[in-house]
Structures are given as structure tokens and as C-alpha cells.
Protein backbone atom coordinates (compact mmCIF):
# COMPACT_ATOMS: atom_id res chain seq x y z
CA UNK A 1 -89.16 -6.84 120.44
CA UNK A 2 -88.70 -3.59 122.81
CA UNK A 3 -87.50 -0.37 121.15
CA UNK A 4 -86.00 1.44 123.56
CA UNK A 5 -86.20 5.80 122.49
CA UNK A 6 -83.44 8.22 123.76
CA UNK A 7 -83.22 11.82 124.14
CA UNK A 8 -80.56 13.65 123.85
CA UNK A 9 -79.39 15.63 126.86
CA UNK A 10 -78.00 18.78 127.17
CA UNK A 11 -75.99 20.76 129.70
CA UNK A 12 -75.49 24.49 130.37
CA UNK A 13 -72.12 26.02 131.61
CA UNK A 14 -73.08 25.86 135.16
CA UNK A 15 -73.92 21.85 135.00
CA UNK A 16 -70.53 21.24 132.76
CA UNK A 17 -68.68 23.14 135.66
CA UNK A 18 -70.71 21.15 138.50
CA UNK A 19 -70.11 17.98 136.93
CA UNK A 20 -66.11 18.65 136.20
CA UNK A 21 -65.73 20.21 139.33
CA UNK A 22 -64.65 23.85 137.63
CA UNK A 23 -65.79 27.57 137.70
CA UNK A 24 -68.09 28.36 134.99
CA UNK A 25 -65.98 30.80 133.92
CA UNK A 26 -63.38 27.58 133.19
CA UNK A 27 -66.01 26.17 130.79
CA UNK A 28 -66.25 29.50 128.93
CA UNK A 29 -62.24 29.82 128.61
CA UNK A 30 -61.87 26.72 127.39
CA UNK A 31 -64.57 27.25 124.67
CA UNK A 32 -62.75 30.25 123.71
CA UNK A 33 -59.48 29.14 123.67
CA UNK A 34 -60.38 25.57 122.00
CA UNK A 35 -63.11 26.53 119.31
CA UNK A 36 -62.25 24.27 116.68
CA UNK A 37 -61.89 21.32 119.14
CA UNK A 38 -65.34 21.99 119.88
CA UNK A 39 -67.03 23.25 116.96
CA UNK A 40 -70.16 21.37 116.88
CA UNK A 41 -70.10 20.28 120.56
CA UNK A 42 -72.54 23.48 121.24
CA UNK A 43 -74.90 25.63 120.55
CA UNK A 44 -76.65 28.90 121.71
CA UNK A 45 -80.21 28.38 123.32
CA UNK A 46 -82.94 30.89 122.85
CA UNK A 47 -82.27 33.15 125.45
CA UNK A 48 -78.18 32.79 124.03
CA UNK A 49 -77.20 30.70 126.48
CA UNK A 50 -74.50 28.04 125.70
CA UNK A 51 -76.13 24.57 126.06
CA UNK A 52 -73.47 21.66 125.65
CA UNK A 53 -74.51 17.89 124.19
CA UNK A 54 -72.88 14.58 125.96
CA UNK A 55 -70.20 14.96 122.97
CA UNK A 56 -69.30 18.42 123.92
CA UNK A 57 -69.44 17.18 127.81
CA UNK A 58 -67.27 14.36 127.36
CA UNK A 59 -65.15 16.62 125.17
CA UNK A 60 -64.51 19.05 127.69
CA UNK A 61 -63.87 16.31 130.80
CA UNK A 62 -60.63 16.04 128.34
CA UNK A 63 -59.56 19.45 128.12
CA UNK A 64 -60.09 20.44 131.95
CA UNK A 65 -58.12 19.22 133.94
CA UNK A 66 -59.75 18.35 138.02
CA UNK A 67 -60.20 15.43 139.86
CA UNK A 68 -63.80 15.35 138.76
CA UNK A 69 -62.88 15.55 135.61
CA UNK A 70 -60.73 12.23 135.42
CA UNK A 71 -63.09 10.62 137.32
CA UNK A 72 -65.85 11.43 134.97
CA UNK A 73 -63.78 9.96 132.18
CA UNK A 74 -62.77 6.89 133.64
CA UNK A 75 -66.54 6.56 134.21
CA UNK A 76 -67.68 7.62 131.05
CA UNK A 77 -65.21 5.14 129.72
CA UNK A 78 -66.95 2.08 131.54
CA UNK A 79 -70.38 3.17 130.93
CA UNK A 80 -69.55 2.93 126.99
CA UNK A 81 -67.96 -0.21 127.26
CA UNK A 82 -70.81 -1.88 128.58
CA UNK A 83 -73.03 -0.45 126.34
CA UNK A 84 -71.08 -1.92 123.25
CA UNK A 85 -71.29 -4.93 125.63
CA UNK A 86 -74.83 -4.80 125.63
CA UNK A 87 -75.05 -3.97 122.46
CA UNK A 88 -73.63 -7.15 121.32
CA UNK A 89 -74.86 -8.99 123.73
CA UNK A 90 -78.46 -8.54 122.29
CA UNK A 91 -77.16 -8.97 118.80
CA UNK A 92 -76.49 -12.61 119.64
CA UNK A 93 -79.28 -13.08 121.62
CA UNK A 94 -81.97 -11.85 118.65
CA UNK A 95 -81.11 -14.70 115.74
CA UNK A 96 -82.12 -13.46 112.80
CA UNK A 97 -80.47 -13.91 109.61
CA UNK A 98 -80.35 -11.32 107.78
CA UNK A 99 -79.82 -9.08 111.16
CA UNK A 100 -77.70 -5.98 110.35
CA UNK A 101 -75.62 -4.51 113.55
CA UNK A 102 -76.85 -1.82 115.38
CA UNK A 103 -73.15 -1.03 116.26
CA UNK A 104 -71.14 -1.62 113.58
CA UNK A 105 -73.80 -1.56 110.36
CA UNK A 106 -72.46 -4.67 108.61
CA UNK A 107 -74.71 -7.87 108.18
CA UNK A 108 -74.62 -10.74 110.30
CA UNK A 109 -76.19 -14.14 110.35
CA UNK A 110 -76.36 -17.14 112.17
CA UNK A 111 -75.40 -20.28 110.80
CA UNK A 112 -75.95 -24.36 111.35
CA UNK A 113 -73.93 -27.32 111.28
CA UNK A 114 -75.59 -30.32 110.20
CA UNK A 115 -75.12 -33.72 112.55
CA UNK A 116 -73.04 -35.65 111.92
CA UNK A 117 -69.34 -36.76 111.92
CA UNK A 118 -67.77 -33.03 112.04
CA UNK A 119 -70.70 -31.33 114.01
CA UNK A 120 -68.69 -30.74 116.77
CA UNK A 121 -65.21 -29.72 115.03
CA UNK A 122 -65.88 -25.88 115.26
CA UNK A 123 -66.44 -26.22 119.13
CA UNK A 124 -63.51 -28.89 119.15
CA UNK A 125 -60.77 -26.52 117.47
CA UNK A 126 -62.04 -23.31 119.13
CA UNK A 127 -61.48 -24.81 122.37
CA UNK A 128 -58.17 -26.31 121.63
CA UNK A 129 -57.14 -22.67 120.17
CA UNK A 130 -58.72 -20.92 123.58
CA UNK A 131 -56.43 -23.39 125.77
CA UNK A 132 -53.50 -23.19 123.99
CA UNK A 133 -53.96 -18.74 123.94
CA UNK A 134 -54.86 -19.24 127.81
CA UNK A 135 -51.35 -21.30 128.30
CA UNK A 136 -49.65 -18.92 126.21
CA UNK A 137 -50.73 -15.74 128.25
CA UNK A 138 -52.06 -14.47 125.05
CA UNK A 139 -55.55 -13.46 126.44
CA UNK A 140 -53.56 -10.91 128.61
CA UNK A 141 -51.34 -9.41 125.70
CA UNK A 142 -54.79 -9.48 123.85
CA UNK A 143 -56.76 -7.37 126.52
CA UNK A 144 -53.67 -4.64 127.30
CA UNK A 145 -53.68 -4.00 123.41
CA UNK A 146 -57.63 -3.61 122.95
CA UNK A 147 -57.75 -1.80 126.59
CA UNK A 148 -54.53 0.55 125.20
CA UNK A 149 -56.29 0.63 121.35
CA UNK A 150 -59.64 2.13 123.14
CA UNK A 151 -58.06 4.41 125.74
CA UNK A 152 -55.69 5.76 122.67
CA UNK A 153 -59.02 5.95 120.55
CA UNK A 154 -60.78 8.06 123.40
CA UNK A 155 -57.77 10.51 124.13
CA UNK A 156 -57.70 8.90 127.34
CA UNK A 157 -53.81 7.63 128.76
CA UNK A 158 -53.92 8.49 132.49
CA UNK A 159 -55.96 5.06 133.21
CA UNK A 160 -53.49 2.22 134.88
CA UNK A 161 -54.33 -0.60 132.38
CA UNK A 162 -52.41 -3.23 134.81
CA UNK A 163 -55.22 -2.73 137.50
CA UNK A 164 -58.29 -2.94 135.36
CA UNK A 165 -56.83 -5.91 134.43
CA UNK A 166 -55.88 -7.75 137.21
């Protein structure tokens, strides 16, 4: 098994304002004017310099309003996505069973059917269930309500759901 180590990046006023396509000066107004939305988002290097973590980064594509800045959301938005995606992807692939979720912390474990007459009954119903949602258009209502749940979740509402969809 590959453990895979992250460090943390951080960003100074000049890379926020490069990235959101802003002054610096922007950045520094809107850490002013929106301390406690930020409060913990930041911190003041040696040399008292404001250095920013992803947090406060993604944080402040929210509160500034550019181009750049919705852009960087909507990609910021897919990048998580598939991480979770990834994330859970792996947690299938690595049977274990008594695997706890990296994501969401809660036990999981993999399970067996003996042959026999009913073996096949899980796979049997689930696909009869899948159909029927699939004829239903349920699948659709299903992915505009987790799409809206997440976007909602992020503070994020100027994405068109109908086109990531279709």
C-alpha cells in the first residue's frame, strides 16, 4: 500500500490577487472588511506578511467577485469532486474488513453471499430497482438535488446545474 504525504500550501496577497485576477490591495480590503469570515484562514509570516492557506484561498474566490474568481471556483469545485471520487474509489478497491473511511470516518466492510439459490438476488433486485429509477427519470432528479445540495454546501449558486448535467 502507497501513502501518499501532502503539504500544505500557502499563498501571499500578491499570489491570492494573481490567481483571482484582483489588486492586492482587493485581498487586503476584503480581509479587513470580512475578519470574522476569515478568522483562521491566515496568518502573519515572519517578516509580517499575510500568508493565506487553500481554505482562506478558496474562501476569498467567494467573496471577490472577477471572472477569475468564478472560474477558480467552478474549478475548485471539480477538483474536489473527484477527489471524493477517488477517494472512494480506492475505498472499494482496498477490501479489508474492518477498513474505516478515510472520508467519512465510519467503518466499512465487505461482505459475501454464499452460493446457492439466492446468490444472485442482491444483483437481481438492484438491477430491477436501477431500471425502474432509469425509466422513471429519477437518476436526473437524483443528480440536480446532490449537484444543488453540494453547490448550496460550498456557497456556490452561479453554476448552471442543467449543463453539467446534460
Amino acid at each position: 500500500m502507497s501513502e501518499t504525504i501532502t503539504i500544505a500550501k500557502f499563498y501571499s496577497n500578491r499570489e491570492i490577487a494573481e490567481i483571482l485576477g484582483c489588486a492586492p490591495e482587493t485581498v487586503r480590503q476584503v480581509k479587513s472588511r470580512k475578519a470574522e469570515q476569515l478568522e483562521g484562514l491566515w496568518s502573519q509570516d515572519g517578516s509580517s506578511e499575510t500568508v493565506w492557506t487553500q481554505e482562506g484561498l478558496e474562501k476569498l474566490s467567494e467573496l471577490i467577485n472577477t471572472e477569475k474568481s468564478q472560474e477558480f471556483r467552478s474549478s475548485a469545485l471539480a477538483r474536489r469532486t473527484q477527489e471524493a471520487i477517488a477517494v472512494d474509489r480506492a475505498e472499494i478497491s482496498y477490501q479489508n474488513n474492518d477498513q474505516v473511511s478515510t472520508r467519512t470516518g465510519t467503518e466499512t466492510a465487505a461482505y459475501t453471499i454464499n452460493e446457492g439459490r439466492y446468490s444472485q438476488l442482491p444483483e437481481n433486485i438492484g438491477e430491477a430497482i436501477a431500471g425502474q429509477m432509469i425509466n422513471d427519470g429519477a437518476l436526473v432528479r437524483v443528480d440536480k438535488a446532490v449537484v444543488n445540495g453540494l453547490l448550496r454546501g460550498l456557497n456556490i449558486g452561479d453554476i448552471d446545474v442543467e449543463a453539467l448535467l446534460s
